[in-house]
N, C-alpha and C. Protein backbone atom coordinates (compact mmCIF):
# COMPACT_ATOMS: atom_id res chain seq x y z
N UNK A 1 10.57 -23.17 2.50
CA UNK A 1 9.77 -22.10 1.94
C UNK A 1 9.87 -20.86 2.81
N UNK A 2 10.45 -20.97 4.48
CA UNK A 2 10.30 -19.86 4.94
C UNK A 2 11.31 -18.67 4.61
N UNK A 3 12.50 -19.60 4.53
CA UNK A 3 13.67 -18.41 4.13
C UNK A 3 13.39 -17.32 2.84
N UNK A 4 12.30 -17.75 1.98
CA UNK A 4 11.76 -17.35 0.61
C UNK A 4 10.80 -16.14 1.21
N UNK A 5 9.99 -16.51 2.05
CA UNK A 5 8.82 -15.71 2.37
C UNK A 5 9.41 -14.40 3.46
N UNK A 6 10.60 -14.92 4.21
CA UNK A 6 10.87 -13.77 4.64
C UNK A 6 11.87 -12.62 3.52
N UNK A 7 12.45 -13.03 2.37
CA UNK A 7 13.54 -12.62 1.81
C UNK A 7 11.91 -11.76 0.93
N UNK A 8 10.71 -11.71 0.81
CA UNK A 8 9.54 -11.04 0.28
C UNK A 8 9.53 -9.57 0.97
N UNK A 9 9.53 -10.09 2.43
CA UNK A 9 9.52 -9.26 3.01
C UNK A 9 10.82 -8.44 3.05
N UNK A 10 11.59 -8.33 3.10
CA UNK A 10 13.02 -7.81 2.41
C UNK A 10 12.95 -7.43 1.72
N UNK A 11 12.82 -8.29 0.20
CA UNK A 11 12.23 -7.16 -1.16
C UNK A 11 11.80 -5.77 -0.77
N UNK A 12 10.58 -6.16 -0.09
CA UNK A 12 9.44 -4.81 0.03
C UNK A 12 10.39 -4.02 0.92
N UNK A 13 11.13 -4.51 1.60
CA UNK A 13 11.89 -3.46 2.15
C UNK A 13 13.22 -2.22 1.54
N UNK A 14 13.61 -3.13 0.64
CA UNK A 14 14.62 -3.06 -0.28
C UNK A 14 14.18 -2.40 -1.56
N UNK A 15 13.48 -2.76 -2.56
CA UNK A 15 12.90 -2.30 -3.21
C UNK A 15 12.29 -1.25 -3.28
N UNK A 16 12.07 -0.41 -3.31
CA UNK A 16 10.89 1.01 -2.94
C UNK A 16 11.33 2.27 -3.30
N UNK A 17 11.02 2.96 -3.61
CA UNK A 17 11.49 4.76 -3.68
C UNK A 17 11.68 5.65 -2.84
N UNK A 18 12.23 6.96 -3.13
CA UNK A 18 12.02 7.60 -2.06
C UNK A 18 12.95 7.46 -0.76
N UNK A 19 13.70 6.14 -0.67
CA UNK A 19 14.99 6.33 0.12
C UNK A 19 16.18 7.41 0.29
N UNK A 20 16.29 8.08 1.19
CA UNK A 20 17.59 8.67 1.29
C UNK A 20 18.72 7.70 1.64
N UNK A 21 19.95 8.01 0.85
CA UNK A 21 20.81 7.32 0.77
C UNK A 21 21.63 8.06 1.82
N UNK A 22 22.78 6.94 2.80
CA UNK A 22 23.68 7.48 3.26
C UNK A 22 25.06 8.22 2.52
N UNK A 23 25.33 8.53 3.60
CA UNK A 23 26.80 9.47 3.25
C UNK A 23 26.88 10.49 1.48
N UNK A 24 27.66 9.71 0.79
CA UNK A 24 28.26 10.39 -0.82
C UNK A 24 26.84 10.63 -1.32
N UNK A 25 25.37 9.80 -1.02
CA UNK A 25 24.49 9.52 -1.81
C UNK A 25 22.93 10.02 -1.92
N UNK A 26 23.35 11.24 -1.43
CA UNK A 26 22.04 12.25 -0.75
C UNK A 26 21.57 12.44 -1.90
N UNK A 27 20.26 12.18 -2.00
CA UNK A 27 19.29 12.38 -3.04
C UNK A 27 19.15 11.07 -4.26
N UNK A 28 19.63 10.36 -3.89
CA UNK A 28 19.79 8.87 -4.75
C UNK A 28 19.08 8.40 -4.07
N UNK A 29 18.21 7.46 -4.94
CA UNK A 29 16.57 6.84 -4.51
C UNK A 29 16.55 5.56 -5.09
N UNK A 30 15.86 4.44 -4.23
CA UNK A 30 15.42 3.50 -5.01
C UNK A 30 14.59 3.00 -5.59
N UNK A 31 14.03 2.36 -6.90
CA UNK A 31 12.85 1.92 -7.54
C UNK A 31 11.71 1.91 -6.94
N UNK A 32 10.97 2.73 -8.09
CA UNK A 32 9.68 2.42 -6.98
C UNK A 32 8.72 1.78 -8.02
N UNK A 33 7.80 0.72 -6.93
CA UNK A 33 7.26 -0.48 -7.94
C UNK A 33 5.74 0.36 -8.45
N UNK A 34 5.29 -0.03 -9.04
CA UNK A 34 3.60 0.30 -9.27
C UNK A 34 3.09 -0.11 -8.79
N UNK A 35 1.94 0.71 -8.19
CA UNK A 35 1.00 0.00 -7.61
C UNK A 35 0.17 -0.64 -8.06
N UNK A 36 -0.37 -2.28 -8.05
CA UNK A 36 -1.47 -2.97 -8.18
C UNK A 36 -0.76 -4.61 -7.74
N UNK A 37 -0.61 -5.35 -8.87
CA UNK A 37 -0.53 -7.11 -8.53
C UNK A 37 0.77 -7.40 -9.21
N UNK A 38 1.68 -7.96 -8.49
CA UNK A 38 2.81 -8.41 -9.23
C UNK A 38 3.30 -9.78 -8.77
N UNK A 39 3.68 -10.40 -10.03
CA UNK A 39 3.98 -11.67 -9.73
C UNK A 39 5.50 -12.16 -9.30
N UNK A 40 6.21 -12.46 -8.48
CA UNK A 40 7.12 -12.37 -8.39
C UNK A 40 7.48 -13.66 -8.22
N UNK A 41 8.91 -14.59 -9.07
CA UNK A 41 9.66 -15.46 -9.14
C UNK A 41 10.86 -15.53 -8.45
N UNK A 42 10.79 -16.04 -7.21
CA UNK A 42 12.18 -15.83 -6.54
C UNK A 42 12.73 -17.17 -6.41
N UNK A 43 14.19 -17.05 -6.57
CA UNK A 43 14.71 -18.47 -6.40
C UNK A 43 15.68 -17.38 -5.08
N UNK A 44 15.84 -18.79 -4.05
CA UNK A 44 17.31 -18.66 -3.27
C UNK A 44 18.14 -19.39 -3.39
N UNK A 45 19.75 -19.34 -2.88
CA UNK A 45 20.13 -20.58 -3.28
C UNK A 45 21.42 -20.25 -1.97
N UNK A 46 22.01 -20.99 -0.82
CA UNK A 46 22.54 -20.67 -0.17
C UNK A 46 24.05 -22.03 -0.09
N UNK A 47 23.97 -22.21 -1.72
CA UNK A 47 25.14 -23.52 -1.32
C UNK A 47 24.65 -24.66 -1.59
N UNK A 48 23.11 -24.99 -0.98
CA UNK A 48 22.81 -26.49 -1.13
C UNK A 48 21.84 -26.34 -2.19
N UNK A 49 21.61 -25.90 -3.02
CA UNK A 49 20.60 -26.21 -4.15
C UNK A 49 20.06 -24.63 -4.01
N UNK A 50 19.29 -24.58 -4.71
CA UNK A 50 18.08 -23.59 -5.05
C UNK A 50 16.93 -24.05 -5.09
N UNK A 51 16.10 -22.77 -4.31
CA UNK A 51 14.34 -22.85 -3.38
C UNK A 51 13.82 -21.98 -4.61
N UNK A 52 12.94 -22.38 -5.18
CA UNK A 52 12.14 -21.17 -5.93
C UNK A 52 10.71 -21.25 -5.75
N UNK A 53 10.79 -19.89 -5.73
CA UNK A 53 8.96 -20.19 -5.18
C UNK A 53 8.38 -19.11 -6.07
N UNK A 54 6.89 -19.05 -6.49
CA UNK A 54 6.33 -18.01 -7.31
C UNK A 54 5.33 -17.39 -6.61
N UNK A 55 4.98 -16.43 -6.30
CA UNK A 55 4.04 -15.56 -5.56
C UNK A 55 3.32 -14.31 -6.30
N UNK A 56 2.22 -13.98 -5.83
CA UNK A 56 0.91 -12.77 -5.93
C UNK A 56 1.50 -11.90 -4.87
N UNK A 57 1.99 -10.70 -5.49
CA UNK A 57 2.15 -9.76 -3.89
C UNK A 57 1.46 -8.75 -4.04
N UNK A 58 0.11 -7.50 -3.73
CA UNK A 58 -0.13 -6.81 -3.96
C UNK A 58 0.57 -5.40 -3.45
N UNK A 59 0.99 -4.46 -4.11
CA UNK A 59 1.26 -3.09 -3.58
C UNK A 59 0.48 -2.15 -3.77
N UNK A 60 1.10 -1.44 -3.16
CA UNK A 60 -0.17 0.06 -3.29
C UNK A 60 0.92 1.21 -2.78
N UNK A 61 0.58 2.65 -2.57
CA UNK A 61 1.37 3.37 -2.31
C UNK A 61 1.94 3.65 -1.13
N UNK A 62 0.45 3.82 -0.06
CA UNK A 62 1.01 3.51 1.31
C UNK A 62 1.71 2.58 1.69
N UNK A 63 1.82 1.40 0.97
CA UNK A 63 2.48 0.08 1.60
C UNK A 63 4.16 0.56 0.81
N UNK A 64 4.61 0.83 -0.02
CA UNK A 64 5.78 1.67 -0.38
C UNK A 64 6.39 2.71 0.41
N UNK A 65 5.53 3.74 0.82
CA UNK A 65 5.67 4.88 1.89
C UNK A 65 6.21 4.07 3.31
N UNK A 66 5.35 3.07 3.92
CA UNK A 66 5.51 2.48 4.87
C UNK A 66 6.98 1.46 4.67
N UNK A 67 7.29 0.88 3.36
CA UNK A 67 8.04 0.02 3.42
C UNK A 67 9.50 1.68 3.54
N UNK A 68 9.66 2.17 2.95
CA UNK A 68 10.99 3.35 3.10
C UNK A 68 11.25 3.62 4.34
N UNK A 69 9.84 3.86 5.42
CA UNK A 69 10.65 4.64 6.71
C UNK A 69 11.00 3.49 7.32
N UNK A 70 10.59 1.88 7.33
CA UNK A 70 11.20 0.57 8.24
C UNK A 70 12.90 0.72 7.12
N UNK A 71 12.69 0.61 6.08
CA UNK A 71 13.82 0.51 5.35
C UNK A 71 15.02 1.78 6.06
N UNK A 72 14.55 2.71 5.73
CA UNK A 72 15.50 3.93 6.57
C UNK A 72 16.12 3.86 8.03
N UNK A 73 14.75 3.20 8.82
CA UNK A 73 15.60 3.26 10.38
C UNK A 73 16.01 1.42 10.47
N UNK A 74 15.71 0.72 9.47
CA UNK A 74 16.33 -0.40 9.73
C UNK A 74 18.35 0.01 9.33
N UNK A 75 18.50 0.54 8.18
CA UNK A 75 19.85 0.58 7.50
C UNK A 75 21.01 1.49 8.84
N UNK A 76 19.56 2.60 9.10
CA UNK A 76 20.70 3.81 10.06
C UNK A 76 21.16 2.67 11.41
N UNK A 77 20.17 2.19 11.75
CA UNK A 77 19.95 1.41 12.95
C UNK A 77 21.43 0.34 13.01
N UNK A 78 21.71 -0.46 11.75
CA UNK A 78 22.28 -2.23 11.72
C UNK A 78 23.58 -1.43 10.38
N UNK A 79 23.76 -0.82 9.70
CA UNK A 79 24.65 -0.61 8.66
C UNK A 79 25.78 -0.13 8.79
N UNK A 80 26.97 0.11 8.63
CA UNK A 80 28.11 0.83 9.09
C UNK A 80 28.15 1.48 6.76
N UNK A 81 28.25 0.96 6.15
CA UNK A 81 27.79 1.13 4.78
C UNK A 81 26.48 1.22 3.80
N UNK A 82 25.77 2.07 3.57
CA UNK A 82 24.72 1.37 2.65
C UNK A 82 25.21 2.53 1.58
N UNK A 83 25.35 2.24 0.39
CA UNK A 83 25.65 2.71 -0.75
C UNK A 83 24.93 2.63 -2.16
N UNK A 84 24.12 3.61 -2.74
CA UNK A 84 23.35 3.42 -3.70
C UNK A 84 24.00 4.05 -4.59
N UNK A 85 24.14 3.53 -5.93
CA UNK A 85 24.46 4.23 -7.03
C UNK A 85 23.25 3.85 -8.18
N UNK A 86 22.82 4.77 -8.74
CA UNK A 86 21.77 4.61 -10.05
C UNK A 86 21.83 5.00 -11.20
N UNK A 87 21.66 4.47 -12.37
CA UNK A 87 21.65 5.22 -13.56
C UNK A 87 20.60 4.88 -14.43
N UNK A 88 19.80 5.65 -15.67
CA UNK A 88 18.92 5.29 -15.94
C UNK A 88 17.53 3.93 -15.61
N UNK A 89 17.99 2.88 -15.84
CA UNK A 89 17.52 1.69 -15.74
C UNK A 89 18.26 0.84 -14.55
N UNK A 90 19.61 1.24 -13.88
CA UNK A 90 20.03 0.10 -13.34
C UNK A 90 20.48 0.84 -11.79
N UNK A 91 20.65 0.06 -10.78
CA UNK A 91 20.71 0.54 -9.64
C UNK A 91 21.71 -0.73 -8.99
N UNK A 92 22.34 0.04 -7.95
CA UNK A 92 23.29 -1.10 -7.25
C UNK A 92 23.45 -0.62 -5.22
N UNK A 93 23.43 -1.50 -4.74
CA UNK A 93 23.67 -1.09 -3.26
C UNK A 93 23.99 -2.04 -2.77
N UNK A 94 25.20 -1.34 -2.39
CA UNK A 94 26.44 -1.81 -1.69
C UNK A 94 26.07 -1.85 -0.15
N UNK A 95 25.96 -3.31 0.69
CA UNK A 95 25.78 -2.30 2.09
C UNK A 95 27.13 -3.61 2.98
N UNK A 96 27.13 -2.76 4.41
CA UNK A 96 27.75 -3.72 5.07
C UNK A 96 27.21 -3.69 6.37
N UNK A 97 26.53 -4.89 6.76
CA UNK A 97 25.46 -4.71 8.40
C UNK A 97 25.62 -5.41 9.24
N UNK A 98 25.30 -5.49 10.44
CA UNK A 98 25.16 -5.92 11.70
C UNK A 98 24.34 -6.47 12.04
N UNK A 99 23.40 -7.52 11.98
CA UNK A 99 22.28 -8.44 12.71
C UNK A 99 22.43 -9.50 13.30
N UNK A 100 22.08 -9.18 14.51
CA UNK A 100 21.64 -10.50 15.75
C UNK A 100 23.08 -10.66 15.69
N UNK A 101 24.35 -9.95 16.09
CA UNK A 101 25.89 -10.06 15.83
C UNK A 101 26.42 -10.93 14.44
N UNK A 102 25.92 -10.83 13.58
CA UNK A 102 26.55 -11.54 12.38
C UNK A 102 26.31 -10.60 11.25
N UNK A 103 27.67 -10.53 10.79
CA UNK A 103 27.95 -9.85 9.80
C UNK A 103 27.44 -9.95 8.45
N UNK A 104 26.81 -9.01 7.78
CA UNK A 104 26.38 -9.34 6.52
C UNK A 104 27.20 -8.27 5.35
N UNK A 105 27.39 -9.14 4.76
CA UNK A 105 28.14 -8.10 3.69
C UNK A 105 27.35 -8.57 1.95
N UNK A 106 26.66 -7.31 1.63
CA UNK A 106 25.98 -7.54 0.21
C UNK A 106 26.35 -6.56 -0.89
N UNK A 107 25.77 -7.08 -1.99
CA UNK A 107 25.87 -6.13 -3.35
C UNK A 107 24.32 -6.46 -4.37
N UNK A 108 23.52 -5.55 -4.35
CA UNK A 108 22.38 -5.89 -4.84
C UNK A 108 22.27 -5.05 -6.07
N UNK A 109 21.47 -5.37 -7.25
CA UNK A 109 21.86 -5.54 -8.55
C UNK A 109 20.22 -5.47 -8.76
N UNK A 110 19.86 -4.15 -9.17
CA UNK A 110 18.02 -4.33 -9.61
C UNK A 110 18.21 -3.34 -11.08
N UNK A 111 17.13 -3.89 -11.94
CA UNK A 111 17.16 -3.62 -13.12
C UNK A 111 15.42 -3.37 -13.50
N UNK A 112 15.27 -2.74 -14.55
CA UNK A 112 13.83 -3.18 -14.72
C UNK A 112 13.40 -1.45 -14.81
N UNK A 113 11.77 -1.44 -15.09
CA UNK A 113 11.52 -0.14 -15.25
C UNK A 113 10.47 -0.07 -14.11
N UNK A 114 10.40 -0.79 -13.05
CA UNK A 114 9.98 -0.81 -11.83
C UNK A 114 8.31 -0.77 -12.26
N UNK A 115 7.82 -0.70 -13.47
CA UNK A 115 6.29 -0.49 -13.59
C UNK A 115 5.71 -1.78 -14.05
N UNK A 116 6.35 -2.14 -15.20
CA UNK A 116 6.43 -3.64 -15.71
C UNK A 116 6.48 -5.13 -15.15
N UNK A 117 8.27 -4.80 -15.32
CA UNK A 117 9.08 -5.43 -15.04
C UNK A 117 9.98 -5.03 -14.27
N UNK A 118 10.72 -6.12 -13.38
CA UNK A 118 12.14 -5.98 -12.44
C UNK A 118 12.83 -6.97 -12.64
N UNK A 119 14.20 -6.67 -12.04
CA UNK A 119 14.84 -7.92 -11.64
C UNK A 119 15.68 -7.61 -10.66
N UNK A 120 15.55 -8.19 -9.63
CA UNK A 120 16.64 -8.02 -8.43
C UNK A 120 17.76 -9.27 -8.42
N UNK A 121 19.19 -9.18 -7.75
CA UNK A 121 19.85 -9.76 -7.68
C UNK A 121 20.37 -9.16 -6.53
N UNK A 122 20.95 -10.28 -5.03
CA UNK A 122 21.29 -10.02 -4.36
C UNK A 122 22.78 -11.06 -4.00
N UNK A 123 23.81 -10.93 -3.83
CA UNK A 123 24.52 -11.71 -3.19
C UNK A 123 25.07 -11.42 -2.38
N UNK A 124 25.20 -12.00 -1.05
CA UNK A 124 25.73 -11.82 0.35
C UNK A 124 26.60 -13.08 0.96
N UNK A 125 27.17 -12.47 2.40
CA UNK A 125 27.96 -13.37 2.89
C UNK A 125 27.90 -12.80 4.24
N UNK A 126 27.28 -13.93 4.81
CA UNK A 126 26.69 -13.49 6.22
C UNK A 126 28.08 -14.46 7.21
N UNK A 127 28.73 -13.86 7.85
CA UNK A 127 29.73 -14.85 8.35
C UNK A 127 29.55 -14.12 10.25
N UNK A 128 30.24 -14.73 11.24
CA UNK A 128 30.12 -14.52 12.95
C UNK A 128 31.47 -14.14 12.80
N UNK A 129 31.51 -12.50 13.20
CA UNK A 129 32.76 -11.73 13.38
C UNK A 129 33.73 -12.68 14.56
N UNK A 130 33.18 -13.71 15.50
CA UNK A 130 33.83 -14.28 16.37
C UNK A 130 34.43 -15.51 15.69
N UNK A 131 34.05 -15.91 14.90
CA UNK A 131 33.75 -17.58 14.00
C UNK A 131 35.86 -17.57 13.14
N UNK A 132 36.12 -18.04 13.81
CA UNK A 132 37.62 -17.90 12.74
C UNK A 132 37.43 -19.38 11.70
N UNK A 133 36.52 -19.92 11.17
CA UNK A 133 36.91 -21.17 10.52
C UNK A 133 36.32 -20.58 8.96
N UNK A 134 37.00 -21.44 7.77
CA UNK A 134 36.57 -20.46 6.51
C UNK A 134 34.97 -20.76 6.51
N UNK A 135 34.29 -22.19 6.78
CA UNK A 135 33.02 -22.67 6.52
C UNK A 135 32.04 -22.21 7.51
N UNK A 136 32.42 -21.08 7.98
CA UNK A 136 31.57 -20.44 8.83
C UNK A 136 30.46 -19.57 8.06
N UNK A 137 31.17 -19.09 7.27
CA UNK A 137 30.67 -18.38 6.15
C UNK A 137 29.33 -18.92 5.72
N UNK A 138 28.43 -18.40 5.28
CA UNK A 138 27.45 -18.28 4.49
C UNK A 138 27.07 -17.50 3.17
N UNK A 139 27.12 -18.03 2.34
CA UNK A 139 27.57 -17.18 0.81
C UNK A 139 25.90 -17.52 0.60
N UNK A 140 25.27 -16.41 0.25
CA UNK A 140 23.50 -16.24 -0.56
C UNK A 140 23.37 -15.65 -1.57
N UNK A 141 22.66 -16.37 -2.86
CA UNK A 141 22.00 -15.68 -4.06
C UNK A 141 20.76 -15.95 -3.73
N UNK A 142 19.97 -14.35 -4.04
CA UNK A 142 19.05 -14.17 -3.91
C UNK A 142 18.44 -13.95 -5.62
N UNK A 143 17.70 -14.02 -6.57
CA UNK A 143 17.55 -13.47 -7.73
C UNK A 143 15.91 -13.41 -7.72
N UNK A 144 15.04 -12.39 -7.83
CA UNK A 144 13.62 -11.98 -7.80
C UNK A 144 13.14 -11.63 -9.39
N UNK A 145 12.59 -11.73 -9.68
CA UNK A 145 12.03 -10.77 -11.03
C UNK A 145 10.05 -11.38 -11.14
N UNK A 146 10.14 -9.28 -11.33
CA UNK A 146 8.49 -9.17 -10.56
C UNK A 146 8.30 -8.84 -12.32
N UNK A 147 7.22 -9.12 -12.64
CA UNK A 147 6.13 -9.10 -13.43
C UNK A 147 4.75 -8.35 -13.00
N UNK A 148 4.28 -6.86 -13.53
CA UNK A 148 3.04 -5.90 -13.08
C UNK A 148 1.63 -7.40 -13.98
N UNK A 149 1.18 -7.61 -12.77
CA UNK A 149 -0.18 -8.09 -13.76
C UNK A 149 -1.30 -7.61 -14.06
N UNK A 150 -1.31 -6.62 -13.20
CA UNK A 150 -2.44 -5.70 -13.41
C UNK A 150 -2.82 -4.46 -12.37
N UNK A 151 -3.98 -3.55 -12.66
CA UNK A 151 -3.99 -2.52 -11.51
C UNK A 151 -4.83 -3.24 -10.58
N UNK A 152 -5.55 -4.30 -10.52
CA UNK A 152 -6.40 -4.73 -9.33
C UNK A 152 -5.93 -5.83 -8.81
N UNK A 153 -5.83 -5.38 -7.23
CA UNK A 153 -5.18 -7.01 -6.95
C UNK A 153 -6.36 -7.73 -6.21
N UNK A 154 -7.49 -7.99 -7.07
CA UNK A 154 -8.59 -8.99 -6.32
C UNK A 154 -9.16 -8.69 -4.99
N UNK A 155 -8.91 -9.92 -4.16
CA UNK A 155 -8.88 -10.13 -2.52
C UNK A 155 -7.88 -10.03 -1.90
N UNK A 156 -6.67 -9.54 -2.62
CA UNK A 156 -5.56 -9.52 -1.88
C UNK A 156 -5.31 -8.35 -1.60
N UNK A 157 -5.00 -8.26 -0.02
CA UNK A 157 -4.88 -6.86 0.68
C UNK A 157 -3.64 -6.18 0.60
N UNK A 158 -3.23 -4.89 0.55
CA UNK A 158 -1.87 -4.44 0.14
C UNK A 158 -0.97 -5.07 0.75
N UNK A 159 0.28 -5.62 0.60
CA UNK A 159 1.31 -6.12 1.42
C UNK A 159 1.17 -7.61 1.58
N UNK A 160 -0.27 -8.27 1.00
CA UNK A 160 -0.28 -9.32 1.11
C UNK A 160 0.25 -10.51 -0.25
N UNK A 161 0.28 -11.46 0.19
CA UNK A 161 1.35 -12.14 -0.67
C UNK A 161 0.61 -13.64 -0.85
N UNK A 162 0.05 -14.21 -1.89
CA UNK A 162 -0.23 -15.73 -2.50
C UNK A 162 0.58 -16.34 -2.82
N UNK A 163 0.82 -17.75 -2.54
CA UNK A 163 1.58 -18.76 -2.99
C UNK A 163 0.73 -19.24 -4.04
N UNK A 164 1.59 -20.12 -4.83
CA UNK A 164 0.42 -20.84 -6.03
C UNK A 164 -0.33 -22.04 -5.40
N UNK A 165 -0.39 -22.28 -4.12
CA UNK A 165 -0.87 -23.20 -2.97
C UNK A 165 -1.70 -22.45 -2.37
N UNK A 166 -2.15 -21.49 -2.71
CA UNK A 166 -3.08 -20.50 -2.28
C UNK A 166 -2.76 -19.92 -1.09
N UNK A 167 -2.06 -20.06 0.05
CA UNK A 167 -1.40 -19.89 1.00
C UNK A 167 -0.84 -18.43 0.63
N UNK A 168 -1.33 -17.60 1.98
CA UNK A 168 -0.99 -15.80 2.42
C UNK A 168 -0.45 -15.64 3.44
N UNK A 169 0.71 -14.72 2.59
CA UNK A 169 1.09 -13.98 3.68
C UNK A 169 1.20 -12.72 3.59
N UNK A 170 1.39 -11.86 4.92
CA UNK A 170 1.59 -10.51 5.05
C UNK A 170 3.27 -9.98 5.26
N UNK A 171 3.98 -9.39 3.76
CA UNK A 171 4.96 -9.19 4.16
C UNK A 171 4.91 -7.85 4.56
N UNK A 172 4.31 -7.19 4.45
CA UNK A 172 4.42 -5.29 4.86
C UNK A 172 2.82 -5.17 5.71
């Protein structure tokens, strides 16, 4: 369940508006969610099966604002690529990064009218620039799709996140 709960926190990082894009892509922005309660269905799947878990995440605006500038100095910081292209309804970013020395190379795939409904799709391949064997590799589908349930999110504090086990966390 943890690899799920941190890939939430990712979302919120990933997800959001108001990004400046590098290089070709100045003034290209990414989705920005509504604020109140959204339910979000994430499966992972890294090779050995698929994790799906269903969660309560509340947003709000500051927690969006806050998620762009970690998002901004995380990409300038770890990216040699991040590439956004958008058109009406559909958005794509291309990136290629650097963490803890292992290479990540993705293509993320979000759809949706960001108020409603979403759907994210991520696939990556996290491999050790030192690692020469093919099964070094790590190939990840990520696939999310958030559902708006409403403008009040209860007891749940912005950034915070319910399991259907009642179990919280704080991804932002």
């Amino acid at each position: 369940m943890r690899p799920i709960l941190w890939f939430l926190g990712s979302l919120a990082i990933l997800g959001t508006a108001g990004m400046p894009a590098f290089g070709d892509n100045a003034g290209v922005t990414l989705p920005e969610r509504k604020a109140g309660l959204w339910e979000l269905r994430t499966q992972m799947d890294e090779g050995k099966g698929a994790h799906d878990q269903t969660m309560k995440l509340c947003v709000d605006a500051k927690m969006e604002k806050d998620t762009v500038l970690a998002s901004i100095a995380d990409h300038k910081e770890n990216c040699s690529t991040y590439n956004i292209k958008a058109s009406d309804d559909h958005t794509v970013v291309d990136a290629d990064c650097l963490y803890n020395g292992r290479k990540v190379v993705s293509t993320t795939n979000m759809s949706g009218d960001f108020q409603s409904t979403f759907a994210i799709d991520i696939k990556s391949t996290t491999t050790d620039p030192s690692e020469t064997r093919q099964d070094a590799a790590i190939k990840r589908e990520i696939t999310q799709l958030g559902k708006f349930v409403g403008e009040s999110c209860g007891d749940l504090k912005p950034g915070e996140a319910e399991a259907t086990d009642g179990s919280r966390i704080q991804v932002q």
